[in-house]
Every structure is written in C-alpha cells, then in structure tokens.
N, C-alpha and C. Protein backbone atom coordinates (compact mmCIF):
# COMPACT_ATOMS: atom_id res chain seq x y z
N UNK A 1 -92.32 38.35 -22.80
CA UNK A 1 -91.00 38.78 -22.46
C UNK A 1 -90.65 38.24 -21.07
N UNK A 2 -89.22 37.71 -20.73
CA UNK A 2 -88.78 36.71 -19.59
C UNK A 2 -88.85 38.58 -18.47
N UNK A 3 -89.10 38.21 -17.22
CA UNK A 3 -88.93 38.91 -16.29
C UNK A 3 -86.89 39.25 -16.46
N UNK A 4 -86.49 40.33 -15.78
CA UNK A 4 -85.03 40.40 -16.04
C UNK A 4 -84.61 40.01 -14.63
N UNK A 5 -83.94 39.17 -14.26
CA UNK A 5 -83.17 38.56 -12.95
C UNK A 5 -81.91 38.88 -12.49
N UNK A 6 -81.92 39.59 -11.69
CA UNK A 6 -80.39 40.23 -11.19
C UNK A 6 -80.57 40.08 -9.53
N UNK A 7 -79.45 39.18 -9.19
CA UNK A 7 -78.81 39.22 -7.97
C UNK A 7 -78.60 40.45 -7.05
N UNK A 8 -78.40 40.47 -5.39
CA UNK A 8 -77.91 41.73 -5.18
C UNK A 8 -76.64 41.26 -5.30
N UNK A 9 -75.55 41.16 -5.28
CA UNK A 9 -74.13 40.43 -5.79
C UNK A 9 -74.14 41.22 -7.27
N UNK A 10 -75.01 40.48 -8.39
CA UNK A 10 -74.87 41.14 -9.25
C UNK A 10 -75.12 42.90 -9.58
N UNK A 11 -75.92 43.48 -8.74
CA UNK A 11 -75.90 44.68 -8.65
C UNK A 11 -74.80 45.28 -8.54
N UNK A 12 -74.60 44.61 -6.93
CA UNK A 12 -73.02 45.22 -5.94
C UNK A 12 -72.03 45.27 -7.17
N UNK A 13 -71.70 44.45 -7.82
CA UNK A 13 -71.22 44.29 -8.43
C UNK A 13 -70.86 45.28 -9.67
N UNK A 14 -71.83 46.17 -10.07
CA UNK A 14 -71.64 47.30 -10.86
C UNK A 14 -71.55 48.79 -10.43
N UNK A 15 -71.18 48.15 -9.16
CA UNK A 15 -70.63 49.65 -8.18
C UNK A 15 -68.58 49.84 -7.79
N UNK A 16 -68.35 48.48 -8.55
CA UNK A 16 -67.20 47.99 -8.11
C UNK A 16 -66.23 49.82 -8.70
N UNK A 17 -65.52 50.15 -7.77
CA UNK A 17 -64.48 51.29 -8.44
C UNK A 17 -65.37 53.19 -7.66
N UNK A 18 -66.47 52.53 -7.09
CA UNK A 18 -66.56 54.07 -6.79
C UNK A 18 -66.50 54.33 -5.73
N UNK A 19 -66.20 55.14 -5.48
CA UNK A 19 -64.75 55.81 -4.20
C UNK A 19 -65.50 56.77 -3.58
N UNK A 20 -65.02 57.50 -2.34
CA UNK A 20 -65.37 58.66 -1.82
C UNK A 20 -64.22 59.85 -2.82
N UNK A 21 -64.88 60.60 -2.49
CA UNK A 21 -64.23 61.93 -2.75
C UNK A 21 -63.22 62.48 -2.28
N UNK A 22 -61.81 62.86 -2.72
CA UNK A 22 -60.94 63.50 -1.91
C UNK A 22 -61.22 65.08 -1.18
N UNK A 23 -61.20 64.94 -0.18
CA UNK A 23 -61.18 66.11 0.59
C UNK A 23 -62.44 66.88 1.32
N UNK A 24 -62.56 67.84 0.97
CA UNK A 24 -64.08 68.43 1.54
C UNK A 24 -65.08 68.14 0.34
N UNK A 25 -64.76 67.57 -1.24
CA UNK A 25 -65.87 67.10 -1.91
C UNK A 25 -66.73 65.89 -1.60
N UNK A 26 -67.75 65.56 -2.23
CA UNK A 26 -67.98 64.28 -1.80
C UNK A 26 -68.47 63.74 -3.35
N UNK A 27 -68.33 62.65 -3.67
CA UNK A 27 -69.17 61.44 -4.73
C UNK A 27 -70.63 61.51 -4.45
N UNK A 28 -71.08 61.86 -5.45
CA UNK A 28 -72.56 61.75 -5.47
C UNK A 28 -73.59 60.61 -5.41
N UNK A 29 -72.25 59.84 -6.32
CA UNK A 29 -72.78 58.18 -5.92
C UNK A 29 -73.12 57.61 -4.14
N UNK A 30 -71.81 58.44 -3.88
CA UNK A 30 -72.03 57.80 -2.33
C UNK A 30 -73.18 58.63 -1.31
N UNK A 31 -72.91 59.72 -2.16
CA UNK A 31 -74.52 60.80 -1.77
C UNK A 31 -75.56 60.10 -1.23
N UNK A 32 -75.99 59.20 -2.57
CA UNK A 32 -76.92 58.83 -2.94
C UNK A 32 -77.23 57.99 -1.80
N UNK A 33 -76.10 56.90 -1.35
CA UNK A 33 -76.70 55.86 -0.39
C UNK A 33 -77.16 56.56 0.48
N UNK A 34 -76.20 57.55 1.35
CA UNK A 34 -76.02 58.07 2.59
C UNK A 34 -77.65 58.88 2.26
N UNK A 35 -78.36 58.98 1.83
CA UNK A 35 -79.34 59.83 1.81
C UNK A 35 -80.70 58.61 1.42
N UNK A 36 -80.65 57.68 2.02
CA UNK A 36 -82.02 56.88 2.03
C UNK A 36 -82.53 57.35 3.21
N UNK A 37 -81.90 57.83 4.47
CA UNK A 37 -82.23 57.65 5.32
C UNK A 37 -82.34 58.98 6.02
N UNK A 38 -82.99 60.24 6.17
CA UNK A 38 -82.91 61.39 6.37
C UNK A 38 -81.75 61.62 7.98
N UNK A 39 -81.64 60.68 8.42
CA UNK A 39 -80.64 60.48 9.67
C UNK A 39 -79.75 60.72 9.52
N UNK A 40 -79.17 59.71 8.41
CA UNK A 40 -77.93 59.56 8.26
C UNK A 40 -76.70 60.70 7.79
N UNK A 41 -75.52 60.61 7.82
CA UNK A 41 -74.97 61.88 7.04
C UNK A 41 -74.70 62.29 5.94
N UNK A 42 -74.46 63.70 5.87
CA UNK A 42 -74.51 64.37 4.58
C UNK A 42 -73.30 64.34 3.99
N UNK A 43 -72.09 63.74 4.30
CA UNK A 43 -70.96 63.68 3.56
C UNK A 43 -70.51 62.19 3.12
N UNK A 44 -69.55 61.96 2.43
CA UNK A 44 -68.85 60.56 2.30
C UNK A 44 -67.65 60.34 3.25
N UNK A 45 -67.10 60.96 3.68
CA UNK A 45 -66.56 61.13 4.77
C UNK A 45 -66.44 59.91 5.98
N UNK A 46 -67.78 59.21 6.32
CA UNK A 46 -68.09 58.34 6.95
C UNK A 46 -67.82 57.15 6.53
N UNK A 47 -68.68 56.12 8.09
CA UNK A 47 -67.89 54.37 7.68
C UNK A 47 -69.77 54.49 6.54
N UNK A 48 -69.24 54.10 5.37
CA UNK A 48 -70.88 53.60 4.71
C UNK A 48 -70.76 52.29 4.17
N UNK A 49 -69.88 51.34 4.58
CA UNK A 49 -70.75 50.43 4.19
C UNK A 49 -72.28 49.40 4.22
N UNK A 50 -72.75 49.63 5.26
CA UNK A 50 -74.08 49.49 5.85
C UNK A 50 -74.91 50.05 4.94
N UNK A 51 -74.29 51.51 4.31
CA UNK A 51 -74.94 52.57 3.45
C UNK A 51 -75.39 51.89 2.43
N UNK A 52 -74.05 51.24 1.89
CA UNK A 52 -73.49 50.70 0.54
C UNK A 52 -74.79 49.10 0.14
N UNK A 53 -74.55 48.31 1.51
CA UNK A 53 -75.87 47.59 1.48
C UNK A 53 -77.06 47.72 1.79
N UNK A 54 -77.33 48.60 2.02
CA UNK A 54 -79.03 48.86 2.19
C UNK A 54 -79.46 49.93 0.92
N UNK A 55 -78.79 50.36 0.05
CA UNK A 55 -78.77 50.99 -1.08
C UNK A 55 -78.79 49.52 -2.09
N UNK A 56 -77.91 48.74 -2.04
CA UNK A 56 -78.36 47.87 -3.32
C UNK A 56 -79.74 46.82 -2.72
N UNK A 57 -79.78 46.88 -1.58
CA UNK A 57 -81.34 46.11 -1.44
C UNK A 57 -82.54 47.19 -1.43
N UNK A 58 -82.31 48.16 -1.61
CA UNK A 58 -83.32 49.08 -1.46
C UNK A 58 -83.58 49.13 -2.91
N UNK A 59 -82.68 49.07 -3.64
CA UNK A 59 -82.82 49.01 -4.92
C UNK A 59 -83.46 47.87 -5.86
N UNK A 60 -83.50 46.74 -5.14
CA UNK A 60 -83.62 45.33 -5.79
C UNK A 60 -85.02 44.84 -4.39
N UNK A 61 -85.75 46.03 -3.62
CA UNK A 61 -86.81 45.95 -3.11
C UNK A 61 -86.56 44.42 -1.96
N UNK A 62 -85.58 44.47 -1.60
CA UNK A 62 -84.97 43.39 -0.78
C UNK A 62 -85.26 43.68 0.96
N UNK A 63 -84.80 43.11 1.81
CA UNK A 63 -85.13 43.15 3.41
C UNK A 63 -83.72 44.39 3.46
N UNK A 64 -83.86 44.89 4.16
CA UNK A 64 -82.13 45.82 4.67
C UNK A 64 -82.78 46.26 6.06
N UNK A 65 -81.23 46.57 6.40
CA UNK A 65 -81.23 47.26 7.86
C UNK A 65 -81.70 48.26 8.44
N UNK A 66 -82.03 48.97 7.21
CA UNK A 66 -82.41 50.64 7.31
C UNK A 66 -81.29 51.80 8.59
N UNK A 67 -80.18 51.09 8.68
CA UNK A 67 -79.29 51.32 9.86
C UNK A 67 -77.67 51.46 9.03
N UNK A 68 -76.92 52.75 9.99
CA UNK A 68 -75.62 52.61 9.36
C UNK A 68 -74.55 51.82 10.19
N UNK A 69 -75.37 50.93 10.72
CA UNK A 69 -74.30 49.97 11.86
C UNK A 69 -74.52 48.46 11.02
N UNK A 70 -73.38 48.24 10.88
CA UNK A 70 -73.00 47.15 10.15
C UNK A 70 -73.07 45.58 10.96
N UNK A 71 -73.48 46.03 12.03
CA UNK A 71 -73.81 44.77 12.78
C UNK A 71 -75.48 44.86 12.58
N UNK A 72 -76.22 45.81 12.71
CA UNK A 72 -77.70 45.85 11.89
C UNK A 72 -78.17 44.84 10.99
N UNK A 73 -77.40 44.58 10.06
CA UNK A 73 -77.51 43.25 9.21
C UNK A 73 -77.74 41.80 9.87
N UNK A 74 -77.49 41.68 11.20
CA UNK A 74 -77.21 40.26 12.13
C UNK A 74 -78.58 40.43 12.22
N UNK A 75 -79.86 40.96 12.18
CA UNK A 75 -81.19 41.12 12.62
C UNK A 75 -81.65 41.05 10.64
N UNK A 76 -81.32 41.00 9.76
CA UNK A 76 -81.90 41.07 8.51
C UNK A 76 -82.01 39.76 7.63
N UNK A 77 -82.84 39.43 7.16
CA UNK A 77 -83.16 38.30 6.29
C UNK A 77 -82.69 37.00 7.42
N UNK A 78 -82.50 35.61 6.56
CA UNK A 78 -82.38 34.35 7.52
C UNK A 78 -81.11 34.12 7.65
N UNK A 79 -80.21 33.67 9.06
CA UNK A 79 -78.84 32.94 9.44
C UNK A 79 -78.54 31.85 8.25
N UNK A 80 -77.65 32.19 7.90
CA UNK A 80 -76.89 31.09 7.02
C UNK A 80 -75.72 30.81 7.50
N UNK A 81 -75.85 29.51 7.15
CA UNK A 81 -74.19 28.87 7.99
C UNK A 81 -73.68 29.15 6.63
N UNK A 82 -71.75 29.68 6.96
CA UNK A 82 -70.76 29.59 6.48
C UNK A 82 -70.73 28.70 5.12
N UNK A 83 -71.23 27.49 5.45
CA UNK A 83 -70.95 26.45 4.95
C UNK A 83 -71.84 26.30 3.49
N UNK A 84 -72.90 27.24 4.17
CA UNK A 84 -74.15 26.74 3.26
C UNK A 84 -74.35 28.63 2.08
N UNK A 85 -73.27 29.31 2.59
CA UNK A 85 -73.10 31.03 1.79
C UNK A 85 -72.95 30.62 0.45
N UNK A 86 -73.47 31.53 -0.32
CA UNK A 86 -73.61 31.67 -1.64
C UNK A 86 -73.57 33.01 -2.27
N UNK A 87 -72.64 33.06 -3.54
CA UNK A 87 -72.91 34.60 -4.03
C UNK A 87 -74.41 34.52 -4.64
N UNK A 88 -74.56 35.66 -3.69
CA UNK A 88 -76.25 36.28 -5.00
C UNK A 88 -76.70 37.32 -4.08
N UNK A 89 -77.43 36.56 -2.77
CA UNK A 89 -78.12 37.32 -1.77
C UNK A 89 -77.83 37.05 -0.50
N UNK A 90 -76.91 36.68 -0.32
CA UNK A 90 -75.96 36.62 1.57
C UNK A 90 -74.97 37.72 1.56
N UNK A 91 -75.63 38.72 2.49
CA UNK A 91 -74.27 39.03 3.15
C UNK A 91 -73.28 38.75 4.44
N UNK A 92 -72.79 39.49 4.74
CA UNK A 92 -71.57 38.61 5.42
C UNK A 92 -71.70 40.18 6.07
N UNK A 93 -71.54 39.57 7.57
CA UNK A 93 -71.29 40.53 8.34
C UNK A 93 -69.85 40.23 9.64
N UNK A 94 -68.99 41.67 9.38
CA UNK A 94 -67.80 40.72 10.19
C UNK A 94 -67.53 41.95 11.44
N UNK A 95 -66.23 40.84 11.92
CA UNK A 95 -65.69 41.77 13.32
C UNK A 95 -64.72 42.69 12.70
N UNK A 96 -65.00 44.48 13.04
CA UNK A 96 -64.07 45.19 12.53
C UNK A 96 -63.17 45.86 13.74
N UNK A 97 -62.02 46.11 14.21
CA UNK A 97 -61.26 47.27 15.13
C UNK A 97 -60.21 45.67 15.66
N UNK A 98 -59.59 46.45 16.31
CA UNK A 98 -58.36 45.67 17.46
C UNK A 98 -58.82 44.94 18.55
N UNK A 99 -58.16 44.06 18.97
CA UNK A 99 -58.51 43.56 20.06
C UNK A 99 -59.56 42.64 20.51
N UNK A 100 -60.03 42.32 21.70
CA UNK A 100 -60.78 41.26 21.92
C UNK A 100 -62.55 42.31 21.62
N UNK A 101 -63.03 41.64 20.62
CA UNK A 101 -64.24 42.11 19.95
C UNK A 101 -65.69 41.28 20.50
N UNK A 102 -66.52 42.12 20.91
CA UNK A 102 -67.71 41.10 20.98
C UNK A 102 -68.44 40.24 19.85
N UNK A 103 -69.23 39.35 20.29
CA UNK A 103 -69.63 38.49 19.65
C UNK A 103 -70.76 39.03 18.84
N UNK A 104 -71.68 38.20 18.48
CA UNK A 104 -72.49 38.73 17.16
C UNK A 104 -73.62 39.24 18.09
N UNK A 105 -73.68 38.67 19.30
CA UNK A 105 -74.95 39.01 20.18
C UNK A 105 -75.08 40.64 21.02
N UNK A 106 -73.98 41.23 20.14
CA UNK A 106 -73.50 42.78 20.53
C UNK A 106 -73.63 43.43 19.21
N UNK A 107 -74.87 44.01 19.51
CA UNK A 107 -75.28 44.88 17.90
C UNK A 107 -74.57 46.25 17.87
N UNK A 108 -74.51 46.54 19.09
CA UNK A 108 -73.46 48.51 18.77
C UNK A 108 -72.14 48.29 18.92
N UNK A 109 -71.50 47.70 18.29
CA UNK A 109 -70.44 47.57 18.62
C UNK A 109 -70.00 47.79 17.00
N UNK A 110 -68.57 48.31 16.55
CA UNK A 110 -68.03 47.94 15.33
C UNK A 110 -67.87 46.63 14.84
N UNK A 111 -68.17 47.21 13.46
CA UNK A 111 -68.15 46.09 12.37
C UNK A 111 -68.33 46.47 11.17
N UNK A 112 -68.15 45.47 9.65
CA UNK A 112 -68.28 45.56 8.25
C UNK A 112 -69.08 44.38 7.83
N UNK A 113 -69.71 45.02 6.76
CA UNK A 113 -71.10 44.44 6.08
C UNK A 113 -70.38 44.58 4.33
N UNK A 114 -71.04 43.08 4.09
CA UNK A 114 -70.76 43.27 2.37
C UNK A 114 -71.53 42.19 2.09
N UNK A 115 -71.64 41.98 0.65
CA UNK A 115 -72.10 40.95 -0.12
C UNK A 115 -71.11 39.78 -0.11
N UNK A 116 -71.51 38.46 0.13
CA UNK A 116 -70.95 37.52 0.01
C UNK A 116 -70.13 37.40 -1.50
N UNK A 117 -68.70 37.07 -1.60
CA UNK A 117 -67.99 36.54 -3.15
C UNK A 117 -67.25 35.69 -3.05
N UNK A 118 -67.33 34.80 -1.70
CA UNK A 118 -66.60 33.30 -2.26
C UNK A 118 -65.62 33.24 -0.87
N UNK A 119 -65.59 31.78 -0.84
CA UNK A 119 -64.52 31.75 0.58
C UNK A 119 -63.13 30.87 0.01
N UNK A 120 -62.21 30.63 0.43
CA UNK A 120 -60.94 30.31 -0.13
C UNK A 120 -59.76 29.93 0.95
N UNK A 121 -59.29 28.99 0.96
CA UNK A 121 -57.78 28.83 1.72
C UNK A 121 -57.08 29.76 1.02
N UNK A 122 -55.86 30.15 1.95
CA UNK A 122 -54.89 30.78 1.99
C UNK A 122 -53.61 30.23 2.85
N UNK A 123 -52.42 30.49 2.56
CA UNK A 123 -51.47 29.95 3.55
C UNK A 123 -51.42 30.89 4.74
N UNK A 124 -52.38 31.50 5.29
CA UNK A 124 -52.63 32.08 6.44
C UNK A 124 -53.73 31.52 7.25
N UNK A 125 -54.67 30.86 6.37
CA UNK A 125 -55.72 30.19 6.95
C UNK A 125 -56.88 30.68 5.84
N UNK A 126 -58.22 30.11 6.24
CA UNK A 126 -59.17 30.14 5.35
C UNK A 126 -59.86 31.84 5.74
N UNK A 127 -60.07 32.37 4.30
CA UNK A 127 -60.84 33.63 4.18
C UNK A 127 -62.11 34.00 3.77
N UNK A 128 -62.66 35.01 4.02
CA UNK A 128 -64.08 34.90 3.27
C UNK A 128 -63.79 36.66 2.48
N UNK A 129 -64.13 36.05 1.20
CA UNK A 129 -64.36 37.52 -0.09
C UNK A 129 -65.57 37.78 0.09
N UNK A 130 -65.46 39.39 0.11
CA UNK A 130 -66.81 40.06 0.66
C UNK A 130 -66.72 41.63 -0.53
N UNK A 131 -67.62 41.28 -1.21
CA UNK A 131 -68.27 42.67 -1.88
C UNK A 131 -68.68 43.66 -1.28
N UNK A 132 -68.16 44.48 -1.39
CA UNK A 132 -68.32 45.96 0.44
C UNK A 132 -68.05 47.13 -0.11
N UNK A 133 -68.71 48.18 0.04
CA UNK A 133 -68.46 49.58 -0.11
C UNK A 133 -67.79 49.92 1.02
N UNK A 134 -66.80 50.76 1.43
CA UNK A 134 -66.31 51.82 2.62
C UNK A 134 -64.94 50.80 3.05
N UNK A 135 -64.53 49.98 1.27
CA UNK A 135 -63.47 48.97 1.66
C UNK A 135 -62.29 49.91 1.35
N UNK A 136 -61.33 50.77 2.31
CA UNK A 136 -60.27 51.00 1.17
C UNK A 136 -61.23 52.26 1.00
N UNK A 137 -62.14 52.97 1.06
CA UNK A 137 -62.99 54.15 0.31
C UNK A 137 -63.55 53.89 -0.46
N UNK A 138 -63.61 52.78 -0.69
CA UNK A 138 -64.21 52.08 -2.05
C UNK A 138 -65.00 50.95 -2.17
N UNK A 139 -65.45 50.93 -3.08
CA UNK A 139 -66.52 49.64 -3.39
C UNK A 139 -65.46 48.53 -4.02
N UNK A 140 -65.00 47.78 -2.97
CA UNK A 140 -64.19 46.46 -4.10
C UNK A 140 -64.61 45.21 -3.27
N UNK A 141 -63.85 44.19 -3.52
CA UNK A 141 -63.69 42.77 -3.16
C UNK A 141 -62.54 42.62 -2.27
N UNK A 142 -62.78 42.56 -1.24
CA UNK A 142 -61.60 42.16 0.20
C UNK A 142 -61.96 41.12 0.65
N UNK A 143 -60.51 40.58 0.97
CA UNK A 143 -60.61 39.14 2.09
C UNK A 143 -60.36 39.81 3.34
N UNK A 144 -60.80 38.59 3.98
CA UNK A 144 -61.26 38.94 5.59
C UNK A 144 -60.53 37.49 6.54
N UNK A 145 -60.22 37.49 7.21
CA UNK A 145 -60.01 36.18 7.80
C UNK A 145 -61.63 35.56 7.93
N UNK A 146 -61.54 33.88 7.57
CA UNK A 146 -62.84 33.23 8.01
C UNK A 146 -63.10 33.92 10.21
N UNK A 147 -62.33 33.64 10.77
CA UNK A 147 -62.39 34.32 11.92
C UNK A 147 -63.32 35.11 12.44
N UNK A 148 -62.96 36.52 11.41
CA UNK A 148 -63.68 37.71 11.81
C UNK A 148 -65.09 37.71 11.00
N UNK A 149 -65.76 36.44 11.18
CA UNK A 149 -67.16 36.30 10.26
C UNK A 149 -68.20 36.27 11.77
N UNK A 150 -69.08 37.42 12.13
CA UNK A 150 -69.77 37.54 12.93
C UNK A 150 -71.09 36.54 12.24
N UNK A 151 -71.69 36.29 11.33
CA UNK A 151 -72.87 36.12 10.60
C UNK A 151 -73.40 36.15 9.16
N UNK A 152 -73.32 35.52 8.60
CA UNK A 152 -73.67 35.60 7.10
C UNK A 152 -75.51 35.69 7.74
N UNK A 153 -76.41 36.17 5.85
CA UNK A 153 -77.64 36.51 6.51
C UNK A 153 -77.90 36.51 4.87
N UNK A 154 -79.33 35.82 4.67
CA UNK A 154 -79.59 35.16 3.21
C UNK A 154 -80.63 36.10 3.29
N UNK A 155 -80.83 37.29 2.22
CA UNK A 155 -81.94 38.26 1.78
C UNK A 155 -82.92 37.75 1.36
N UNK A 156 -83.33 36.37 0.61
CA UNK A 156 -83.63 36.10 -0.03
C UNK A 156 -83.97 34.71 -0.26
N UNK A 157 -84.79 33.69 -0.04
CA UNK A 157 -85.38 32.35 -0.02
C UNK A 157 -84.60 32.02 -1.52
C-alpha cells in the first residue's frame, strides 16, 4: 500500500470556512488550535493565526513556531525567496497594522502568517495569496500586497 501524501497547503486547505464564534461562544475547532500550547488562550476571541499554522504542522509532524506571534515563523524551517515560493509547505509571513512597520529582523512586533497559494499581478501591483486562519475570523484565501511580505519559510526540503 502507497504511503498517503498530503501537503500542509493541502491540509490548510480543509479548514477553509471555519470561523470564530459569535460572541461570548467560541468554535471548538478554533479551541482546538489555541490549546496546543497550555499558554496560549482559552477563547477564539484572539489574533490565531500563528494558532491556525502551528496546528496544521503539528498535525502533519512538521517544524512550527510553537508561538502565537506571527513573526515566530521568520525563525521556522528554511528562507525562501519570493521567487522560488510554492504551494505545499511555504509559509508566508507578512507586515500587519498602519504605518511605518519594522522589518523582518523585529520578531515582537505585529504581523500575519499563512500558507503560501500563489502570487499574481493586479492593477494595483503584484500580490501574494496566502491560506491563513484569523483572516476576516476565518480560515480563507486573502491577497496581501507583494510589499507587506516580511519572509516566506519552506517547512519542508
């Protein structure tokens, strides 16, 4: 019998649509991430996407951050240039908030973490699609300006 081969992309990928909870409830799904880490918090409430990726590599026995700071990822698996990103096992780590933002060499600082899904012109300029939980409350596919790309980071040889 062939071993079964699944991407983290393809994982991420079957999380697409689950949401936080309205109000004082929370998603159990998102429970679930937020609770790898006895630190972390007990509601959905929070930023989890960091959550969101260290839950599908924890799952697929992959490198993760073990951290809910989304710049955490800039220290995980090997630097991949832009150029050279691929959907499967790169994620993409970017600049998140207003204003003049530090560079990638500033780990506490805000930011968003997702799975790499493809980069693309736009008549605004070129973007990068990123598979991300805590997008919107949700697990979907958002563009990002190429810009706000602190680091892509390959899980996986």
């Amino acid at each position: 019998m062939k071993p079964i081969e699944i991407t983290a992309f393809d994982l991420a990928h079957r999380f697409l649509g689950i949401e936080e909870a309205a109000g004082a409830a929370n998603n159990p799904a998102v429970l679930a991430m937020l609770r790898l880490d006895n630190s972390w918090p007990a509601g959905d409430d929070v930023a989890w996407c960091s959550a969101f990726a260290n839950y599908v590599a924890w799952l697929l026995d992959l490198p993760r951050s073990k951290s809910l700071a989304a710049r955490s990822w800039l220290k995980v698996g090997a630097a991949i240039d832009i150029a050279a990103a691929e959907v499967g096992f790169d994620v993409v780590v970017l600049k998140r908030g207003g204003g003049n933002q530090p560079g990638p060499e500033v780990l506490n600082a805000q930011g968003h973490v997702g799975f790499f899904a493809g980069r693309s012109r736009k008549p605004t300029g070129d973007v990068v699609s990123v598979l991300g939980g805590n997008q919107g409350d949700a697990v979907t596919v958002a563009t990002f300006p190429v810009g706000q790309v602190l680091g892509i980071r390959r899980l996986r040889a």
